[in-house]
PDB file of N, CA and C in Angstrom:
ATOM      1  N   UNK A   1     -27.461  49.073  25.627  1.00  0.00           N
ATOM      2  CA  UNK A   1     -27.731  48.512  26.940  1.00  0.00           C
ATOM      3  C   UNK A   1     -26.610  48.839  27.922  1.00  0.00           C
ATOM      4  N   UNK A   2     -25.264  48.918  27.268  1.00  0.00           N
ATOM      5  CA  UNK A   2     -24.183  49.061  27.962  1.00  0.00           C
ATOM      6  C   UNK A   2     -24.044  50.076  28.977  1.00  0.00           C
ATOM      7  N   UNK A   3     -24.622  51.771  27.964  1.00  0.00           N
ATOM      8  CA  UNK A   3     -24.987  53.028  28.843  1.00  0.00           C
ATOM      9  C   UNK A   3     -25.701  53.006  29.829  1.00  0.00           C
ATOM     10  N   UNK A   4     -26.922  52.252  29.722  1.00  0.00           N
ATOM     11  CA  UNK A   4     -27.901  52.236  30.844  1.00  0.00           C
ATOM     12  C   UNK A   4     -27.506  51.589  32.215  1.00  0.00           C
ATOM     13  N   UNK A   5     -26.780  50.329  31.978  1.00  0.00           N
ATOM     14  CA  UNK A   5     -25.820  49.820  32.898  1.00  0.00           C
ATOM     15  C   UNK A   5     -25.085  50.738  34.027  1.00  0.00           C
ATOM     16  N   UNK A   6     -24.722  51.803  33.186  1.00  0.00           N
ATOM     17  CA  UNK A   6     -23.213  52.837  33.289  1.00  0.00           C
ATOM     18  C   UNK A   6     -24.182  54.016  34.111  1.00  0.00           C
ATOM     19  N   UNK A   7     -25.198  53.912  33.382  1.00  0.00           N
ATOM     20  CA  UNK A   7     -26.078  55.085  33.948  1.00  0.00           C
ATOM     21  C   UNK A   7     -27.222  55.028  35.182  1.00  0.00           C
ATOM     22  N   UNK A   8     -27.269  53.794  35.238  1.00  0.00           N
ATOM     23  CA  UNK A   8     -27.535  53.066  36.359  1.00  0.00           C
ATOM     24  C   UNK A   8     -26.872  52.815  37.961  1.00  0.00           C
ATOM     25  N   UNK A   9     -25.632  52.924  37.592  1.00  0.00           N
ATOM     26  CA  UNK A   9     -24.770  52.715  38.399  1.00  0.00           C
ATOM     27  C   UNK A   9     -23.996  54.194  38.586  1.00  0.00           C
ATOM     28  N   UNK A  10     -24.215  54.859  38.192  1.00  0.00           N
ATOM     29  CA  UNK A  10     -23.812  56.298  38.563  1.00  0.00           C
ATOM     30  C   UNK A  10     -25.544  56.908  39.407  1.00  0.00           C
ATOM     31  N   UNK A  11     -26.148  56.721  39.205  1.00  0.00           N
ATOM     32  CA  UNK A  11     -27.520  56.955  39.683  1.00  0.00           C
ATOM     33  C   UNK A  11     -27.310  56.115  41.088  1.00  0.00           C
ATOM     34  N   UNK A  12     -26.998  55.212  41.298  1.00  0.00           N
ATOM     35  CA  UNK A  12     -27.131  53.771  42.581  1.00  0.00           C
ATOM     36  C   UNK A  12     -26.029  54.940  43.581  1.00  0.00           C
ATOM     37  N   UNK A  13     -24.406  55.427  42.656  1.00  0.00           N
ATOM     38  CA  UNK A  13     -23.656  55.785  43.329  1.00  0.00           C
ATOM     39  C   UNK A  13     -24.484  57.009  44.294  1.00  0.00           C
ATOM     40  N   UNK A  14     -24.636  58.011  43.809  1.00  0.00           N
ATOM     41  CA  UNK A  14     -25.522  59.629  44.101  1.00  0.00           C
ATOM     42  C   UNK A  14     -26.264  58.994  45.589  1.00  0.00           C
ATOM     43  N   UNK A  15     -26.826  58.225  44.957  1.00  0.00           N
ATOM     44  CA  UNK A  15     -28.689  57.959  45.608  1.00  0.00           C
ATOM     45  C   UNK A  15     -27.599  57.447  47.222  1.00  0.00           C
ATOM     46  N   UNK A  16     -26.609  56.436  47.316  1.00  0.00           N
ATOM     47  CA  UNK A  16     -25.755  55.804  48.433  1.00  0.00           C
ATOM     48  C   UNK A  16     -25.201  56.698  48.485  1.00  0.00           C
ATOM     49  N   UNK A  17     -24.537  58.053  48.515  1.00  0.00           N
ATOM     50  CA  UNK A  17     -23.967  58.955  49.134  1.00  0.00           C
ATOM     51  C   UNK A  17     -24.875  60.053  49.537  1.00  0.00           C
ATOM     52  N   UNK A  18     -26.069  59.901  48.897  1.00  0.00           N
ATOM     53  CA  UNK A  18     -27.171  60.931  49.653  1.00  0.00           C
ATOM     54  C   UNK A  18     -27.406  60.376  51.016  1.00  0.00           C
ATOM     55  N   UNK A  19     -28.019  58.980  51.050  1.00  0.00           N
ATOM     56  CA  UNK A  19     -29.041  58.164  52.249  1.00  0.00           C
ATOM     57  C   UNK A  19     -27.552  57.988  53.322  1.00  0.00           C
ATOM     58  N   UNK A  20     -26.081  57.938  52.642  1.00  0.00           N
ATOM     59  CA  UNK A  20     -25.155  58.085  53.807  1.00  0.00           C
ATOM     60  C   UNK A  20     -25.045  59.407  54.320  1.00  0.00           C
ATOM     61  N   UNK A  21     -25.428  60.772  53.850  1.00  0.00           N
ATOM     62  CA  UNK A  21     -25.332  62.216  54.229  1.00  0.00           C
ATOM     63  C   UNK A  21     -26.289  62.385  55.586  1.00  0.00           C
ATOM     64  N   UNK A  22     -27.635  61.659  54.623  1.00  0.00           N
ATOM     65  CA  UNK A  22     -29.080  61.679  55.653  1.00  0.00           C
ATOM     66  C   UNK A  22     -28.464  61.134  56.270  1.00  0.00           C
ATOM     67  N   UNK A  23     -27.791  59.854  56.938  1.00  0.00           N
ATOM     68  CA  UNK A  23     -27.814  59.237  57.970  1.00  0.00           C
ATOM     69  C   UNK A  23     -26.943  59.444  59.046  1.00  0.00           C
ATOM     70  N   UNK A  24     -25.645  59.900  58.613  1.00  0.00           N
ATOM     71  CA  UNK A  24     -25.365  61.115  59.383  1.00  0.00           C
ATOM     72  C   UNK A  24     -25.622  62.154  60.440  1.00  0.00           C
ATOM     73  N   UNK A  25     -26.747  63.001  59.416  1.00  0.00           N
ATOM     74  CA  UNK A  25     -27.226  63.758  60.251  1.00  0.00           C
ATOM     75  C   UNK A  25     -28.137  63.724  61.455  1.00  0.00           C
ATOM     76  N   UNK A  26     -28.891  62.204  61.022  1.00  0.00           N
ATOM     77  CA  UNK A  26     -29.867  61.667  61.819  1.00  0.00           C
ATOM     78  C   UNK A  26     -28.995  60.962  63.287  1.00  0.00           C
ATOM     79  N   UNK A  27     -27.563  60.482  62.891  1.00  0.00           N
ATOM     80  CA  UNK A  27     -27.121  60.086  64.052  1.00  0.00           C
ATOM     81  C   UNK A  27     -26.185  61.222  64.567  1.00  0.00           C
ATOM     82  N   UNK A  28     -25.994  62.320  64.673  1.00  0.00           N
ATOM     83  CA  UNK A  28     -25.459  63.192  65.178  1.00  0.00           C
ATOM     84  C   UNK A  28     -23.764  63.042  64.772  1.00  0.00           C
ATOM     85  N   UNK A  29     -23.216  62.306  62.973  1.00  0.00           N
ATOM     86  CA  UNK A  29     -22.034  62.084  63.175  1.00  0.00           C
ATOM     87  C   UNK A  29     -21.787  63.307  61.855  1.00  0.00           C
ATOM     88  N   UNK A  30     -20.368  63.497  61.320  1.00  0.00           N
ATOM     89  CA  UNK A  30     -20.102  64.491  60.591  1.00  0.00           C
ATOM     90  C   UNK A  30     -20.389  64.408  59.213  1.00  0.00           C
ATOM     91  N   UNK A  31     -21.119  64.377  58.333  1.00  0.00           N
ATOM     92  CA  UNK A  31     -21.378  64.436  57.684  1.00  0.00           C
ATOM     93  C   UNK A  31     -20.115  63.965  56.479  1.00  0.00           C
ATOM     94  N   UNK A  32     -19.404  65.248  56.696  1.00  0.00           N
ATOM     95  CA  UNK A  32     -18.585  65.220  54.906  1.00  0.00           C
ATOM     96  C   UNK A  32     -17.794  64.369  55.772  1.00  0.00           C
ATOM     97  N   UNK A  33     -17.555  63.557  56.510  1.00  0.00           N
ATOM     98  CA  UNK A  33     -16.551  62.753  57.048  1.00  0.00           C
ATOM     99  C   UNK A  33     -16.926  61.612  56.845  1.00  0.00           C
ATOM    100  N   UNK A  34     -18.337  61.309  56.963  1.00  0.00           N
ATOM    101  CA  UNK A  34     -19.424  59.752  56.663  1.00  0.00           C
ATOM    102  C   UNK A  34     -19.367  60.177  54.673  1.00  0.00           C
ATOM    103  N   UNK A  35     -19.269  61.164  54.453  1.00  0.00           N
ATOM    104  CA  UNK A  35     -19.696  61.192  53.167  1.00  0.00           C
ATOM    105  C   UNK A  35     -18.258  60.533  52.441  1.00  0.00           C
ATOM    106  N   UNK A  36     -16.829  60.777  52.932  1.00  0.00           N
ATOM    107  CA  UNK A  36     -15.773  60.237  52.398  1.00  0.00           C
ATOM    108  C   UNK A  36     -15.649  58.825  52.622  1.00  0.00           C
ATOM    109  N   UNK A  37     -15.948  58.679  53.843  1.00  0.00           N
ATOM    110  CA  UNK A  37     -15.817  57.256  54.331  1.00  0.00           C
ATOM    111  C   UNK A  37     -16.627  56.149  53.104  1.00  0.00           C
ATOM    112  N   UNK A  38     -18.003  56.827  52.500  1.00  0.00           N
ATOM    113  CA  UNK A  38     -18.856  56.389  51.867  1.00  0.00           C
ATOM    114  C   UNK A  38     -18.094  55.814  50.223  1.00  0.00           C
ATOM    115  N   UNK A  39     -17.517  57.595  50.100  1.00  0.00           N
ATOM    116  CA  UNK A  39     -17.084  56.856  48.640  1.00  0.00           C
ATOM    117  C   UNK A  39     -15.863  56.079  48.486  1.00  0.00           C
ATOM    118  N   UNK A  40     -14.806  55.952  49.896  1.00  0.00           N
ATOM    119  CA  UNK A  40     -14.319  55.302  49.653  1.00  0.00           C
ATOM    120  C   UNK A  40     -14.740  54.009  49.901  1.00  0.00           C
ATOM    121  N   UNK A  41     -15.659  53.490  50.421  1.00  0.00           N
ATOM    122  CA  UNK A  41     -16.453  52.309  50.447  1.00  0.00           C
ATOM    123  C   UNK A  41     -16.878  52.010  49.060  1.00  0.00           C
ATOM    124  N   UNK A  42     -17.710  52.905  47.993  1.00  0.00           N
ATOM    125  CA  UNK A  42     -18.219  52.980  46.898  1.00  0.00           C
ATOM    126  C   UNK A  42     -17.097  52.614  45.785  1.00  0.00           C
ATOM    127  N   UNK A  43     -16.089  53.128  46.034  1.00  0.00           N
ATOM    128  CA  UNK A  43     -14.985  53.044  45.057  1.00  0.00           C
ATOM    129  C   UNK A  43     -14.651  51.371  44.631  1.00  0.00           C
ATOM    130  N   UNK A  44     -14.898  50.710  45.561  1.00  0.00           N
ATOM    131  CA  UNK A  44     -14.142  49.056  45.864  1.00  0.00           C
ATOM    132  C   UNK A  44     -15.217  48.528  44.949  1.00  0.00           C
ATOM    133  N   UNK A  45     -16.452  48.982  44.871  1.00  0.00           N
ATOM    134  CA  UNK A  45     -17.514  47.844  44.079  1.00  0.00           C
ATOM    135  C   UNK A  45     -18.103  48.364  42.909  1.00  0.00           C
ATOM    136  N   UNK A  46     -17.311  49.883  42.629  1.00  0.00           N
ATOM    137  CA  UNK A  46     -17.915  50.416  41.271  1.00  0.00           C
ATOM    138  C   UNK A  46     -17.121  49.949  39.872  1.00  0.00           C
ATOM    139  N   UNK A  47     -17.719  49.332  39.159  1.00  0.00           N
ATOM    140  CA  UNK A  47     -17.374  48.973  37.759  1.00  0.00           C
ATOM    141  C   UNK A  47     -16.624  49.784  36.355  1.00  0.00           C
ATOM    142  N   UNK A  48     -17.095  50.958  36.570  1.00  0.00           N
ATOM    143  CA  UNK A  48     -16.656  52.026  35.053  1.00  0.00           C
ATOM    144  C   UNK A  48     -16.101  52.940  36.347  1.00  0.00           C
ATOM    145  N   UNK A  49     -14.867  52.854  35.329  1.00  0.00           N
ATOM    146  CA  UNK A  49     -13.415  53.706  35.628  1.00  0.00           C
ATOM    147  C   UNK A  49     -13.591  55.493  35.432  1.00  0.00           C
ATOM    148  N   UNK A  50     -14.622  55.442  34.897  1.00  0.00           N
ATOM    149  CA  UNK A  50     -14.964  57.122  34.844  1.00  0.00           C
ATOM    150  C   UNK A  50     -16.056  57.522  35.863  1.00  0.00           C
ATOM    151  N   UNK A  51     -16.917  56.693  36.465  1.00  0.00           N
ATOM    152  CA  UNK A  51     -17.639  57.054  37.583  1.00  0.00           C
ATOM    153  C   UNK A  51     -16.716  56.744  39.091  1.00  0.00           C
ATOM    154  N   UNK A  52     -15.942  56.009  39.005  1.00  0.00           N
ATOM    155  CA  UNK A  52     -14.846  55.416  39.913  1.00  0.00           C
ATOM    156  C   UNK A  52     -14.167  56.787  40.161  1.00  0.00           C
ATOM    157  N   UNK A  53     -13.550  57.470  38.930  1.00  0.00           N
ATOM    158  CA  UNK A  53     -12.950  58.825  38.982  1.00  0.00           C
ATOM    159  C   UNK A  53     -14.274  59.921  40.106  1.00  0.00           C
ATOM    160  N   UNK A  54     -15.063  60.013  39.271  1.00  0.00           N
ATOM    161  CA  UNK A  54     -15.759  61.035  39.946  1.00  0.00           C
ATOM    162  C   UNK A  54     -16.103  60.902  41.421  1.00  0.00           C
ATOM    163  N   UNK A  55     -16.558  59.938  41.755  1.00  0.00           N
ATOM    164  CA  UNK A  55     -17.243  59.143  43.393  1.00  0.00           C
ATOM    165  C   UNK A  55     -15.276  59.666  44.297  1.00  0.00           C
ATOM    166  N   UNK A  56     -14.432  59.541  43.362  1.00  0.00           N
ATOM    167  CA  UNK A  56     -12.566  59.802  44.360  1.00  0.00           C
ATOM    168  C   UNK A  56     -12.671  61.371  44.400  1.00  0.00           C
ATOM    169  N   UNK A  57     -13.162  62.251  43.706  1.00  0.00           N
ATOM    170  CA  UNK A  57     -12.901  63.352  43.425  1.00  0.00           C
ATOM    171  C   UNK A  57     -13.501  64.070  44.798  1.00  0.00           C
ATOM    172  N   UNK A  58     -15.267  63.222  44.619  1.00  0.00           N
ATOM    173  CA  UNK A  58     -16.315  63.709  45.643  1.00  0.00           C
ATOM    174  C   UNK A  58     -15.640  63.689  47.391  1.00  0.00           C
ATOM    175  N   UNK A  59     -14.585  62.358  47.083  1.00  0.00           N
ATOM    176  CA  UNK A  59     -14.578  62.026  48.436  1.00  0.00           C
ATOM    177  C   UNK A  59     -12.968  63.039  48.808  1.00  0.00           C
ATOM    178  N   UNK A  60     -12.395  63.529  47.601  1.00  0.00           N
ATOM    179  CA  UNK A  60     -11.326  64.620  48.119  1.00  0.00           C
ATOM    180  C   UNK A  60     -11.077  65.914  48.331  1.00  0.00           C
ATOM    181  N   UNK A  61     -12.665  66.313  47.855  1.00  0.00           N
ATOM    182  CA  UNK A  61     -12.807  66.998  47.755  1.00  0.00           C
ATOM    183  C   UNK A  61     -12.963  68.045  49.362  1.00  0.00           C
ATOM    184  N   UNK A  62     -12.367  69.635  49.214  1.00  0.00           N
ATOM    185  CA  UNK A  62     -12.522  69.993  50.442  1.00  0.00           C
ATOM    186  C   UNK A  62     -14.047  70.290  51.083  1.00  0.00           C
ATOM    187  N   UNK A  63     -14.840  69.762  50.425  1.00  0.00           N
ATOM    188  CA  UNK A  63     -16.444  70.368  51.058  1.00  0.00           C
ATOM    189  C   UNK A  63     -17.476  69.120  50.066  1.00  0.00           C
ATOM    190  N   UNK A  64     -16.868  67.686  50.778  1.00  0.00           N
ATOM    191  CA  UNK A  64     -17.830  66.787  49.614  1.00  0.00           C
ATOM    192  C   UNK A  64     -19.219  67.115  49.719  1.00  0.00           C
ATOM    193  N   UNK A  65     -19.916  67.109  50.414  1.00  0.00           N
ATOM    194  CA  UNK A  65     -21.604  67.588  50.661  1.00  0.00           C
ATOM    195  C   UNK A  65     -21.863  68.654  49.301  1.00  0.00           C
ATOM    196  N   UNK A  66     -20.859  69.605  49.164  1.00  0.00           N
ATOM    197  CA  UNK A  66     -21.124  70.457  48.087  1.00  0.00           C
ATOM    198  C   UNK A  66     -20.960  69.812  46.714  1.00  0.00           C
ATOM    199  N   UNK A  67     -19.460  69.082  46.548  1.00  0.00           N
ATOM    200  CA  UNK A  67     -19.247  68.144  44.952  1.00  0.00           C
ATOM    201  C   UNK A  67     -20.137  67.300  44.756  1.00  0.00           C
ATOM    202  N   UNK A  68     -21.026  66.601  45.624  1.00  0.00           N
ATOM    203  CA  UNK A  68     -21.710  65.770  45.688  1.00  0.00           C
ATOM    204  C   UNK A  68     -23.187  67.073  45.085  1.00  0.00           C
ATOM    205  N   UNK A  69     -23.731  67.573  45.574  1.00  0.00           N
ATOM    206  CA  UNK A  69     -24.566  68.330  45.178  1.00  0.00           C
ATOM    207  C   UNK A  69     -24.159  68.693  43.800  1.00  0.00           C
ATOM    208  N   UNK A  70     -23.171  69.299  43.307  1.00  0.00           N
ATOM    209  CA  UNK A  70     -22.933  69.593  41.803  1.00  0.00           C
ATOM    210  C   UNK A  70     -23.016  68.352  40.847  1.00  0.00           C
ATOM    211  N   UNK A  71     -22.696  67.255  41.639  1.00  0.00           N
ATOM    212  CA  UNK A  71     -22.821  65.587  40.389  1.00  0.00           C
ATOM    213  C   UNK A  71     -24.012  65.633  40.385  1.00  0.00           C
ATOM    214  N   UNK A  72     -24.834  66.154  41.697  1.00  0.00           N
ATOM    215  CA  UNK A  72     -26.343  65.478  41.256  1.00  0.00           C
ATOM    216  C   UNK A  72     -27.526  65.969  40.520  1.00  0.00           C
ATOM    217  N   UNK A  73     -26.441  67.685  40.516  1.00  0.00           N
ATOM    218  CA  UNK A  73     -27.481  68.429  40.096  1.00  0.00           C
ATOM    219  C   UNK A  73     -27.217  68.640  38.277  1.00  0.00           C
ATOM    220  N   UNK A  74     -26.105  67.906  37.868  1.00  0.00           N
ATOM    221  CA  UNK A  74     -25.677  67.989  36.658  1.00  0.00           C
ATOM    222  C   UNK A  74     -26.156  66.911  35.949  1.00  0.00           C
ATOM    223  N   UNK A  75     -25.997  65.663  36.686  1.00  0.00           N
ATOM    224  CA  UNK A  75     -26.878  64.554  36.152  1.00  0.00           C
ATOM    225  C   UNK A  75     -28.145  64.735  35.976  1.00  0.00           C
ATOM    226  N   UNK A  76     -28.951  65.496  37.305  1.00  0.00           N
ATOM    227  CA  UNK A  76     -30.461  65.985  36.968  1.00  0.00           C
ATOM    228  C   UNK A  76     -30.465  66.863  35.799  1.00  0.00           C
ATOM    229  N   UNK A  77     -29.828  67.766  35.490  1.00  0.00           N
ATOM    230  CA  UNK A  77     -29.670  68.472  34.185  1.00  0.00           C
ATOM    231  C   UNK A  77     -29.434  67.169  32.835  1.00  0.00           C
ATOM    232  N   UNK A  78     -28.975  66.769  32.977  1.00  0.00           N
ATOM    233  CA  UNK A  78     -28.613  65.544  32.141  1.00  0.00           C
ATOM    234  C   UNK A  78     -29.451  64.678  31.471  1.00  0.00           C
ATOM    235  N   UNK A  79     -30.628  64.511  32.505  1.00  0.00           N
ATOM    236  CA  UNK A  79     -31.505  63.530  32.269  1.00  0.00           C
ATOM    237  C   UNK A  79     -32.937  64.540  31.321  1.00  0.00           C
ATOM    238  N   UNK A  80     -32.777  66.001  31.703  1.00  0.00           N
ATOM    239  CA  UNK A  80     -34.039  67.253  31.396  1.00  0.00           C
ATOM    240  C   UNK A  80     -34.665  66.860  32.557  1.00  0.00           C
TER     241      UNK A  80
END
């Protein structure tokens, strides 16, 4: 039950840094700039210290829109 929890909440993370990307774009603001702002928002209420890692990485990354695309597309690999 514990994983699903874990896997749940890495899924919640993705899905809130996508609908913050979309929303972004919809209000004419910068994207990978709303997208950092996001995970460091995300960081304060995430539970497992290894998705905590990844969501810091996304947000230091020099082109998050892109790291963010590689978590999601690896987890989609993940799941088949």
């Amino acid at each position: 039950m514990e994983q699903e929890k874990v896997a749940l909440e890495y899924y919640d993370c993705i899905i809130t840094c996508e609908i913050a990307i979309k929303m972004a774009q919809l209000y004419g603001e910068y994207p990978n700039r709303i997208l950092r702002l996001c995970c460091k928002a995300l960081c304060k209420r995430i539970e497992d210290k290894r998705i905590r890692l990844i969501i810091k990485g996304i947000g230091k990354a020099n082109y998050p829109i892109g790291a963010l695309a590689k978590v999601r597309r690896e987890f989609d690999e993940a799941l088949g």
